[in-house]
C-alpha atoms as a PDB file:
ATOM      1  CA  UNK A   1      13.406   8.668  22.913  1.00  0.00           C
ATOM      2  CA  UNK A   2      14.315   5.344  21.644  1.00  0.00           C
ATOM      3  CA  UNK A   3      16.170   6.109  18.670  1.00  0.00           C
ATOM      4  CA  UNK A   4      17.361   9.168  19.016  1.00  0.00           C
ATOM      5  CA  UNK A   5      20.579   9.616  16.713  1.00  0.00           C
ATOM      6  CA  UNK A   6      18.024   7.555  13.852  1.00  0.00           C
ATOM      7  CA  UNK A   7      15.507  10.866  14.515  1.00  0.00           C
ATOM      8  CA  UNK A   8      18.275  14.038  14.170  1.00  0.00           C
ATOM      9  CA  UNK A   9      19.009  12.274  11.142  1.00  0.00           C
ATOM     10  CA  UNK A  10      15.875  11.531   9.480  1.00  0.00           C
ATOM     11  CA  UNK A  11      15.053  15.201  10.769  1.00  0.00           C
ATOM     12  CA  UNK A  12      18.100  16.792   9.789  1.00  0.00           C
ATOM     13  CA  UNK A  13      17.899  15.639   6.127  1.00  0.00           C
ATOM     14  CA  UNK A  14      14.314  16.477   5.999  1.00  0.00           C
ATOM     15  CA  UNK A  15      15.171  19.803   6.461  1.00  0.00           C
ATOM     16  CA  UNK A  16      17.706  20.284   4.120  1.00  0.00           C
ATOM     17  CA  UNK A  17      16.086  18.355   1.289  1.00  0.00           C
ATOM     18  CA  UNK A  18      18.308  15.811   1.355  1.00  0.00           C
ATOM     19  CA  UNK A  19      17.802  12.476  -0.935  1.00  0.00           C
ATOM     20  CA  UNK A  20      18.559  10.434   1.992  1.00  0.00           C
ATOM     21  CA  UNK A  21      20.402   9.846   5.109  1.00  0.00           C
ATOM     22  CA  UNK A  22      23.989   8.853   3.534  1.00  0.00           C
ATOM     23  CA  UNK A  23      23.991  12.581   1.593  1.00  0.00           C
ATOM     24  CA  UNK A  24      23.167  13.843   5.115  1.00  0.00           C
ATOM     25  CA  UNK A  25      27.222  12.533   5.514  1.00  0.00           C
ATOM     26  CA  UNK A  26      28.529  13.660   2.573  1.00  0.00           C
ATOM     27  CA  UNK A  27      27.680  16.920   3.323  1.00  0.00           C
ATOM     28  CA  UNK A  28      28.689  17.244   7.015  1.00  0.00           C
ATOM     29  CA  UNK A  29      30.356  20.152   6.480  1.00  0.00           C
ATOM     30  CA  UNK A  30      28.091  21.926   4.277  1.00  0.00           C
ATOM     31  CA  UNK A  31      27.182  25.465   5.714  1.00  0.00           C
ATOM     32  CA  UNK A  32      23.977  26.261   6.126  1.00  0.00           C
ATOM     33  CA  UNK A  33      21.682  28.830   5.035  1.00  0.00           C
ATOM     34  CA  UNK A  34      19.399  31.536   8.242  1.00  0.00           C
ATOM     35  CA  UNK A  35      16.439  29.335   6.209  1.00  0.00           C
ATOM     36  CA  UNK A  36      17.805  25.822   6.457  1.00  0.00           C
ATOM     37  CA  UNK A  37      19.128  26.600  10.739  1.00  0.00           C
ATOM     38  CA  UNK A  38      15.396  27.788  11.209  1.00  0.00           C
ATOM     39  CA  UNK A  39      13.784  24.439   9.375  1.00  0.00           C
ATOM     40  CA  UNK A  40      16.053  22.096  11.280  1.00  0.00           C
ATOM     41  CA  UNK A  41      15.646  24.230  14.538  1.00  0.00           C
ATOM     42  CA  UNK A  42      12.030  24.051  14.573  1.00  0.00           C
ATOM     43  CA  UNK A  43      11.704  20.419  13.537  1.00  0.00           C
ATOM     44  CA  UNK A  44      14.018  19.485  17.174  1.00  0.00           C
ATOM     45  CA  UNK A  45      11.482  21.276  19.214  1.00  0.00           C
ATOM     46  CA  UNK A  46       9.234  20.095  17.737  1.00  0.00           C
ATOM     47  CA  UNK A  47      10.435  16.211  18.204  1.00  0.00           C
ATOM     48  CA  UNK A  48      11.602  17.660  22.206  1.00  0.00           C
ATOM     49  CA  UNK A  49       7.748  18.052  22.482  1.00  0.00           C
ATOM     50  CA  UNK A  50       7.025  14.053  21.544  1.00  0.00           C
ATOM     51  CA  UNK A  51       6.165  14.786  18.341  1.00  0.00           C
ATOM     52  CA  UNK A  52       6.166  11.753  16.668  1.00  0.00           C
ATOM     53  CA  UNK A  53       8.927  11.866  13.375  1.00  0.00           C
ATOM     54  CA  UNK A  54       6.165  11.238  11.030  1.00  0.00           C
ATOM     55  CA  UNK A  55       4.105  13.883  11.592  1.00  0.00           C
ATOM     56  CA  UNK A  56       6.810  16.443  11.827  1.00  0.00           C
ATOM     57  CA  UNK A  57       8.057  15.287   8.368  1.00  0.00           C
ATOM     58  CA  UNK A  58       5.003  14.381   6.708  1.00  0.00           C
ATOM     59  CA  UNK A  59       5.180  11.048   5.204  1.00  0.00           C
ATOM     60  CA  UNK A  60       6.024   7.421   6.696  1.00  0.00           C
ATOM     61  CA  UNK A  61       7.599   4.317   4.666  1.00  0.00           C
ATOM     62  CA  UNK A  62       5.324   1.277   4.351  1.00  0.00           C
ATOM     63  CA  UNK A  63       6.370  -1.825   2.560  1.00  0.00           C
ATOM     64  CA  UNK A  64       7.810  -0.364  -0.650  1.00  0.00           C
ATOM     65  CA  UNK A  65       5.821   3.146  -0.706  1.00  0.00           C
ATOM     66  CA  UNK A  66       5.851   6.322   1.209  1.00  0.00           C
ATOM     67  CA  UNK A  67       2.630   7.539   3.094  1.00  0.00           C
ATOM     68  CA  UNK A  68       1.607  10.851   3.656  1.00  0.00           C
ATOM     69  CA  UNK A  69       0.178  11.388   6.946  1.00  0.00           C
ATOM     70  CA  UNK A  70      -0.802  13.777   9.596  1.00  0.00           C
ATOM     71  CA  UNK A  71      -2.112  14.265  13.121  1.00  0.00           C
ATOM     72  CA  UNK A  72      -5.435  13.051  11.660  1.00  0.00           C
ATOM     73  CA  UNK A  73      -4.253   9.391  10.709  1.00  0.00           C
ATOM     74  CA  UNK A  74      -2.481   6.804  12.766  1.00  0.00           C
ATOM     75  CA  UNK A  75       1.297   6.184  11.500  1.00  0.00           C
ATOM     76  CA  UNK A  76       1.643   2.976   9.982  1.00  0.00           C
ATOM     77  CA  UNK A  77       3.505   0.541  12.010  1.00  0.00           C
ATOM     78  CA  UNK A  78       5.997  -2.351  11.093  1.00  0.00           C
ATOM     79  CA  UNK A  79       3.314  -5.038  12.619  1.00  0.00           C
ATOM     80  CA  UNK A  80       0.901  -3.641   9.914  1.00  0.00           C
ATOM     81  CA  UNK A  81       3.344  -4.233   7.140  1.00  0.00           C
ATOM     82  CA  UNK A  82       3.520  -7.972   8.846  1.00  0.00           C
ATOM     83  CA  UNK A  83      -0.748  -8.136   8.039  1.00  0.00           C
ATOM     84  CA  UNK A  84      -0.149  -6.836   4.406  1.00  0.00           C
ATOM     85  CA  UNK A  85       2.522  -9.076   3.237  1.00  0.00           C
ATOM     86  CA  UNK A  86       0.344 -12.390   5.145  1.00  0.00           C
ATOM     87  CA  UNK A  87      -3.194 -11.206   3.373  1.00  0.00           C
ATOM     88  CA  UNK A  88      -1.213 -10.989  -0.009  1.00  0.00           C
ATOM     89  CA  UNK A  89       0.287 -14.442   0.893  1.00  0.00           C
ATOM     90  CA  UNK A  90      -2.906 -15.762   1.223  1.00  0.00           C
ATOM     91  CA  UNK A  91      -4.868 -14.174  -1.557  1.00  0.00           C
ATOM     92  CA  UNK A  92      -1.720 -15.641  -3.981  1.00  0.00           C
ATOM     93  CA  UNK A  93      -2.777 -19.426  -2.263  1.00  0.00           C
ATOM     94  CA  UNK A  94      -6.314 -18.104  -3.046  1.00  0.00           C
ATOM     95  CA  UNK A  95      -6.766 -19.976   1.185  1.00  0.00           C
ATOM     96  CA  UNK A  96     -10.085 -18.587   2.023  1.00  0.00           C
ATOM     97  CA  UNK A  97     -12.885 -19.948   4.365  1.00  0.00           C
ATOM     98  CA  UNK A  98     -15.809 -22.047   2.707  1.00  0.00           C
ATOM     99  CA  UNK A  99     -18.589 -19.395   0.744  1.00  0.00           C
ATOM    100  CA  UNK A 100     -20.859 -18.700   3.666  1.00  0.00           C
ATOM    101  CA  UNK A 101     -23.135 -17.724   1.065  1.00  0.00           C
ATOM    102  CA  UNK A 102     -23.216 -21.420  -0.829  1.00  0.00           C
ATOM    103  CA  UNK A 103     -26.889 -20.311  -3.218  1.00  0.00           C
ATOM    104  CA  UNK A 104     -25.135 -17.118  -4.484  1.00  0.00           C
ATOM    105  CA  UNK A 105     -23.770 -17.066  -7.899  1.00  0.00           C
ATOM    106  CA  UNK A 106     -20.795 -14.775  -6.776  1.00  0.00           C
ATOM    107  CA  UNK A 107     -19.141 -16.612  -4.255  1.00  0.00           C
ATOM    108  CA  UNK A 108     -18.075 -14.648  -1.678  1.00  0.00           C
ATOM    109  CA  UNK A 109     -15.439 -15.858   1.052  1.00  0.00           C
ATOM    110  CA  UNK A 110     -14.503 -13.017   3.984  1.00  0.00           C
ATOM    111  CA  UNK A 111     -11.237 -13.273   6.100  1.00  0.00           C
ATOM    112  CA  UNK A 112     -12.448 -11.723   9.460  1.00  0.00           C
ATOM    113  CA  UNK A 113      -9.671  -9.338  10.292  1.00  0.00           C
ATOM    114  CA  UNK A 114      -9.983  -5.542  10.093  1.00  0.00           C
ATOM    115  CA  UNK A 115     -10.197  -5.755   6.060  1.00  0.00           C
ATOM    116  CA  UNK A 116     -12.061  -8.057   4.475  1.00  0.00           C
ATOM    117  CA  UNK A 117     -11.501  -9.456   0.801  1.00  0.00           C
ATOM    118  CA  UNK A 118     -14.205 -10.598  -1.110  1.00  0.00           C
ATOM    119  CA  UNK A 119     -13.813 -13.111  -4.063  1.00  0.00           C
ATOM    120  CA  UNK A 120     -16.172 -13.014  -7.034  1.00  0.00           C
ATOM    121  CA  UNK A 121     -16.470 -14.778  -9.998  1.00  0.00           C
ATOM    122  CA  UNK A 122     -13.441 -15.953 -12.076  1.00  0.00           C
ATOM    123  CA  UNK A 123     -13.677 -13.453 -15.398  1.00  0.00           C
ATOM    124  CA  UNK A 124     -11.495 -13.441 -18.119  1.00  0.00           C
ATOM    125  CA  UNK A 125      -9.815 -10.937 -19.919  1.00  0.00           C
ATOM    126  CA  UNK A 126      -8.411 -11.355 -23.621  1.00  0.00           C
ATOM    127  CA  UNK A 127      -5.956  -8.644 -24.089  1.00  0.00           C
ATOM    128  CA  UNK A 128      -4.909  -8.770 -28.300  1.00  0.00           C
ATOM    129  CA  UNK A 129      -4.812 -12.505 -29.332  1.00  0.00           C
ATOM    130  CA  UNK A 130      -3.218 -13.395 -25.335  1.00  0.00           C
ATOM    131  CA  UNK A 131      -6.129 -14.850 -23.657  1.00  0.00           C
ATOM    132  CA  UNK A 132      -5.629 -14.211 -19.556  1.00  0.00           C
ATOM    133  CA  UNK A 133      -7.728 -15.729 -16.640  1.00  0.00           C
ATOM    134  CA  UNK A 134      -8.107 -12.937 -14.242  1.00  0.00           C
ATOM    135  CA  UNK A 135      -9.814 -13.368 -10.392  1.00  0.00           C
ATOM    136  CA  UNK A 136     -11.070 -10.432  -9.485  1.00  0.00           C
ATOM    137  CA  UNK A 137     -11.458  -9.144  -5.963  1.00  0.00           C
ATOM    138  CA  UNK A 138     -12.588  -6.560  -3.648  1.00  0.00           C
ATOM    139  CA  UNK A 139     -10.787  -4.866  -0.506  1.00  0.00           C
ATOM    140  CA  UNK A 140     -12.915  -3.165   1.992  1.00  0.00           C
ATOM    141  CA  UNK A 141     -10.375  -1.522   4.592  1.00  0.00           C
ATOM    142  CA  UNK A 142     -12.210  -0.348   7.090  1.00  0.00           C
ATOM    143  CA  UNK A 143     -11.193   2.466   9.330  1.00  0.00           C
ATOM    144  CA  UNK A 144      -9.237   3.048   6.537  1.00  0.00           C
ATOM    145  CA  UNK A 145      -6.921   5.962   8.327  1.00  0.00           C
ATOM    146  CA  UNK A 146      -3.651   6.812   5.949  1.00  0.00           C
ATOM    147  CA  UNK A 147      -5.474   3.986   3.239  1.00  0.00           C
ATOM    148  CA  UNK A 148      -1.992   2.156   3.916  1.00  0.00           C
ATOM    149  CA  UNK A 149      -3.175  -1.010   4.820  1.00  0.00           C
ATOM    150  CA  UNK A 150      -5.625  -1.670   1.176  1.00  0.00           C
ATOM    151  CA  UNK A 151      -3.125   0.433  -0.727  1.00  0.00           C
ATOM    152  CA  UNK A 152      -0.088  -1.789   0.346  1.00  0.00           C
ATOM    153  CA  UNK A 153      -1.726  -4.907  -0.127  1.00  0.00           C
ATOM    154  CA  UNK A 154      -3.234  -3.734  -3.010  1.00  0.00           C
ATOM    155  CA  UNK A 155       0.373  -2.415  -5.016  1.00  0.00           C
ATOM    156  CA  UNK A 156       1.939  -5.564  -2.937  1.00  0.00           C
ATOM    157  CA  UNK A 157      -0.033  -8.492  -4.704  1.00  0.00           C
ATOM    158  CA  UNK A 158       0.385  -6.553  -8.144  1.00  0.00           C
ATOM    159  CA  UNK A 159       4.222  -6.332  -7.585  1.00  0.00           C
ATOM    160  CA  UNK A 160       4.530 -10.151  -6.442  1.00  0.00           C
ATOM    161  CA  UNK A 161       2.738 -11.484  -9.477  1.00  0.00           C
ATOM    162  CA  UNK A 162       4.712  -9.225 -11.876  1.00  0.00           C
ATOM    163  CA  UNK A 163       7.914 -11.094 -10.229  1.00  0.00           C
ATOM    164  CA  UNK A 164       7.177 -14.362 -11.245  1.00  0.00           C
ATOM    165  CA  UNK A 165       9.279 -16.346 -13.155  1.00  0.00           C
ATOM    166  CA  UNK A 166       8.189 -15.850 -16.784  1.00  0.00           C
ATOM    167  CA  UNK A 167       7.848 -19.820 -18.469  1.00  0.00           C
ATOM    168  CA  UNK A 168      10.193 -20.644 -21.139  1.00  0.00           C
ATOM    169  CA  UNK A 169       7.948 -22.418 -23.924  1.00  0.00           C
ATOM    170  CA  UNK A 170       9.055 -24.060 -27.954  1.00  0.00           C
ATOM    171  CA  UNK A 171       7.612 -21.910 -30.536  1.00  0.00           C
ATOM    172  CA  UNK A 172       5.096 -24.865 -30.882  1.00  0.00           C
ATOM    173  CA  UNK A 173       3.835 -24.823 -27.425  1.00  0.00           C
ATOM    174  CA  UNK A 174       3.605 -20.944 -27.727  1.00  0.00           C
ATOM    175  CA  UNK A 175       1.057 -21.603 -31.272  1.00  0.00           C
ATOM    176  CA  UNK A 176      -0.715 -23.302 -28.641  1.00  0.00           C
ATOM    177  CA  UNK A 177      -0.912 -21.158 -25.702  1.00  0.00           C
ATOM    178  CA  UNK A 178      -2.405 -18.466 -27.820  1.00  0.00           C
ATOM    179  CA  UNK A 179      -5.558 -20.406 -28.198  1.00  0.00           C
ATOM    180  CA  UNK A 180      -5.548 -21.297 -24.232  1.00  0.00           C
ATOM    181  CA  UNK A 181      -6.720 -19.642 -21.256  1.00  0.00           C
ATOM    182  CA  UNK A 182      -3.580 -19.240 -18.826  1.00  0.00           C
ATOM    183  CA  UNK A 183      -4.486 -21.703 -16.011  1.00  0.00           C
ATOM    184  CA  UNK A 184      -2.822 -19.828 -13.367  1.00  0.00           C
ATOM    185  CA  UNK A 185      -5.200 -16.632 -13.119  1.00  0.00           C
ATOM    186  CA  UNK A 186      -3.575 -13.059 -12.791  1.00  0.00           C
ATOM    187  CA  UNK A 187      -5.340 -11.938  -9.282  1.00  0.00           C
ATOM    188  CA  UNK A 188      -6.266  -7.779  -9.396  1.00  0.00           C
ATOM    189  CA  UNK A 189      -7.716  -6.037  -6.708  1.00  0.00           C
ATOM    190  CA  UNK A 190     -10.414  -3.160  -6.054  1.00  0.00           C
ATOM    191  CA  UNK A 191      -9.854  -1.555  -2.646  1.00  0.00           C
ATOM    192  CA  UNK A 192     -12.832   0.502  -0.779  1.00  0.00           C
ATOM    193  CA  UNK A 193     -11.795   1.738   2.215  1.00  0.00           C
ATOM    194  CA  UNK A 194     -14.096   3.703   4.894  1.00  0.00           C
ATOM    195  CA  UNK A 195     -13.354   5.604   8.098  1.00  0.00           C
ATOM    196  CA  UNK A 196     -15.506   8.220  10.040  1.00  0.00           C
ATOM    197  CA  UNK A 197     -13.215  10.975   9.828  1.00  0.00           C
ATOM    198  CA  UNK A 198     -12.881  13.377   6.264  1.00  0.00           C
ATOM    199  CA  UNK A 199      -9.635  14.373   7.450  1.00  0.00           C
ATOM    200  CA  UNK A 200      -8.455  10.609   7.343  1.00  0.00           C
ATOM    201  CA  UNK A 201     -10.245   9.955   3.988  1.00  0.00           C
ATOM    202  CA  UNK A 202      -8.637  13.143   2.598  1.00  0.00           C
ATOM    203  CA  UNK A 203      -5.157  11.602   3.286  1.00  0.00           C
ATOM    204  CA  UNK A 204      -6.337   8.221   1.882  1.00  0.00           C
ATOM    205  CA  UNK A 205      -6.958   9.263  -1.094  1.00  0.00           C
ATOM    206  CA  UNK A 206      -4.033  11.650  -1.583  1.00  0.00           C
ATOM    207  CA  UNK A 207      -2.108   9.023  -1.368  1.00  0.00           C
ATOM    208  CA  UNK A 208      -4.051   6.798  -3.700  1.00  0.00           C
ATOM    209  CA  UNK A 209      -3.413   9.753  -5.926  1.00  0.00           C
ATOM    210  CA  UNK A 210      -0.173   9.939  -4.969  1.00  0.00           C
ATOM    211  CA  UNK A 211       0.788   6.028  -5.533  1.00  0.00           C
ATOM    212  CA  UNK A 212      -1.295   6.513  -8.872  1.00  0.00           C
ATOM    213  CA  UNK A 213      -3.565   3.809  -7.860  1.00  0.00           C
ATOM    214  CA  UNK A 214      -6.561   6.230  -7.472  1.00  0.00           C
ATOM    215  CA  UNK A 215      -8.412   4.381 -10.524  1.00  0.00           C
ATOM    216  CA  UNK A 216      -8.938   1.001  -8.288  1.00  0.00           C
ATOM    217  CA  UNK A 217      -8.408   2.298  -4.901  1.00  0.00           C
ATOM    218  CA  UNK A 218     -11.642   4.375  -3.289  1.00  0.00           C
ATOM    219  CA  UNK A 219     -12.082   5.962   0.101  1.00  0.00           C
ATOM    220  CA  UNK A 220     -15.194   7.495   1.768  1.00  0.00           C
ATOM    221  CA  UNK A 221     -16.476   8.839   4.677  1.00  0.00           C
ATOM    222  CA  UNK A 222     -19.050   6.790   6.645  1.00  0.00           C
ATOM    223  CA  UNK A 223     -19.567   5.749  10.317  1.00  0.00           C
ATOM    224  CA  UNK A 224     -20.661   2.271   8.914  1.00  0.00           C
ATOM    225  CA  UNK A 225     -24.677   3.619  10.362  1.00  0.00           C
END
């Protein structure tokens, strides 16, 4: 075991329904109850036996947001996080490869990693008297798995475009704004993910559920025949 004081601890707190790892200190000297000995002693044989610590505990951090996953789904990895926060990077630069499809009307550009994002046309939205120019885009994760991979990059380029600086504007340039599309376009995201396995797909969309992003974020079963 490579970590093995990290595991007892994210175990141990686990177990006793802890908030985190720090409380797990607080209350060293807590006694604990035939129920809470059993939990904890079950969850160490259970790691003794290789078991990895996600699957004994249920859920796995990813960028920002906890993952549910089981024995059916592959637990997301730091490297993967790496992926999500580049793709985002580069949907944000809008850095895509010339349309291969140059007489469509919907251009359509494809990055060719393991998910592919689709641009189509530029839309816009008019939300009250705020006019908004908004890109829209498609996600198809394939072998979706735990759904972490379009779900994080999906929540991830939401959350980085809701943390940009807000413009500071005279009450005469904001008269004018109002009768202005905003030329830098708010970029949302539709994510379709697909793996072979209902188990995996089942998880995915738990946790679409879970990360209440289960309106714009779809998974399905398909072995892509």
């Amino acid at each position: 075991f490579e970590t093995p004081r990290l595991d007892a601890e994210l175990l141990f707190f686990e177990a006793l329904g802890l908030k985190d790892r720090v409380e797990l200190y607080l209350k060293y000297d807590k006694p604990l109850s035939d129920a809470e000995l059993n939990k904890c002693r079950d969850f160490v044989k259970r790691r003794a036996n290789h078991e990895p610590v996600a699957y004994i505990v249920g859920h796995k951090h990813f960028l920002n947001w906890e993952f549910q996953v089981n024995p059916h789904v592959l637990i997301p990895r730091p490297e993967t996080e790496v992926l999500a926060e580049w793709m985002v990077d580069q949907i944000l630069k809008q850095n895509f490869f010339s349309n291969p499809f140059p007489n469509q009307q919907a251009q359509q550009h494809t990055i060719d990693l393991s998910t592919a994002v689709q641009f189509n046309k530029l839309s816009h939205e008019v939300n009250g008297s705020s006019k908004t120019a908004t890109t829209m885009i498609s996600i198809l994760d394939m072998g979706s798995g735990s759904g972490c991979l379009g779900i994080g990059i999906h929540k991830l380029l939401e959350q980085k475009q809701m943390q940009k600086p807000t413009r500071k504007s005279s009450t005469e340039q904001t008269d004018q704004a109002e009768n202005k599309v905003d030329s830098t376009p708010m970029i949302k995201s539709c994510v379709y993910g697909i793996d072979i396995s209902a188990e995996a797909v089942a998880v995915a969309r738990q946790n679409a559920a879970n990360l209440q992003v289960d309106d714009s974020c779809f998974y399905f079963q398909s072995d892509l025949n």
